[in-house]
Protein backbone atom coordinates (compact mmCIF):
# COMPACT_ATOMS: atom_id res chain seq x y z
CA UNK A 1 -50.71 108.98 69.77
CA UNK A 2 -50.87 111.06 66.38
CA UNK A 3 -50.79 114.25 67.98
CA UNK A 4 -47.92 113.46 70.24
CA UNK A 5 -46.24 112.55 66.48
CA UNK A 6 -47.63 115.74 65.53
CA UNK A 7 -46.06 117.84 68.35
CA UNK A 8 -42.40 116.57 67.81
CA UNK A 9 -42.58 117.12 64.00
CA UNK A 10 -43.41 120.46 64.89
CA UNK A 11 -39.81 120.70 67.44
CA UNK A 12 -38.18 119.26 64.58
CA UNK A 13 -39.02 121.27 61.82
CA UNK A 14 -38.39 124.10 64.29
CA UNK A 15 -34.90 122.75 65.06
CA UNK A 16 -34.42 122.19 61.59
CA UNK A 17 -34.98 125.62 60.54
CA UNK A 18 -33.55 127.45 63.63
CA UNK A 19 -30.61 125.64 64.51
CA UNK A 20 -29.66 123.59 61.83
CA UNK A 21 -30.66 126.59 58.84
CA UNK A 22 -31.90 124.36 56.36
CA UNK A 23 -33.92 125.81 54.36
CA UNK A 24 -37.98 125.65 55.63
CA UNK A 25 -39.35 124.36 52.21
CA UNK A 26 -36.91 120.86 52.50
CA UNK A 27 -37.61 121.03 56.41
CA UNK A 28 -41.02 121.13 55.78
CA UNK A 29 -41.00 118.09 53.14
CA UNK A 30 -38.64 115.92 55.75
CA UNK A 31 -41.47 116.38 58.70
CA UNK A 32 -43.98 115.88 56.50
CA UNK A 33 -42.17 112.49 55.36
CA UNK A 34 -41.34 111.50 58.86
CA UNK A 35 -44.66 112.30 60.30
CA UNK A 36 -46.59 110.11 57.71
CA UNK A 37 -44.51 107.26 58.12
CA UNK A 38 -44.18 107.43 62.02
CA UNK A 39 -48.45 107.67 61.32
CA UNK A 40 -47.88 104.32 59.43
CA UNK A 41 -48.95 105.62 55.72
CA UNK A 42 -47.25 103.37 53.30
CA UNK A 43 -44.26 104.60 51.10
CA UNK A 44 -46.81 104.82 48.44
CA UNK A 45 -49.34 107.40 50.49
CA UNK A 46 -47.18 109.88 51.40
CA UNK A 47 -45.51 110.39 48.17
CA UNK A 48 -49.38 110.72 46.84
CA UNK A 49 -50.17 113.08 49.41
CA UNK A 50 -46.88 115.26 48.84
């Protein structure tokens, strides 16, 4: 299940960048924030692990 999480952070941060043009260091944080949480790290975790 994670790496089917994995794969559509990946689309997003690709639509995020591509079509959307924000910029890749705030698309990158946003995935990285969705993807922990749809992983089920608490709020706590993935602010320690950005």
């Amino acid at each position: 299940m994670s790496f089917i999480i994995l794969f559509a952070g990946i689309v997003v941060l690709i639509l995020l960048i591509t079509w959307f043009k924000i910029n890749a260091f705030i698309s990158f944080l946003v995935v990285s924030m969705g993807i922990g949480f749809a992983n089920g790290m608490s709020v706590t975790a993935v602010t320690d692990s950005l």
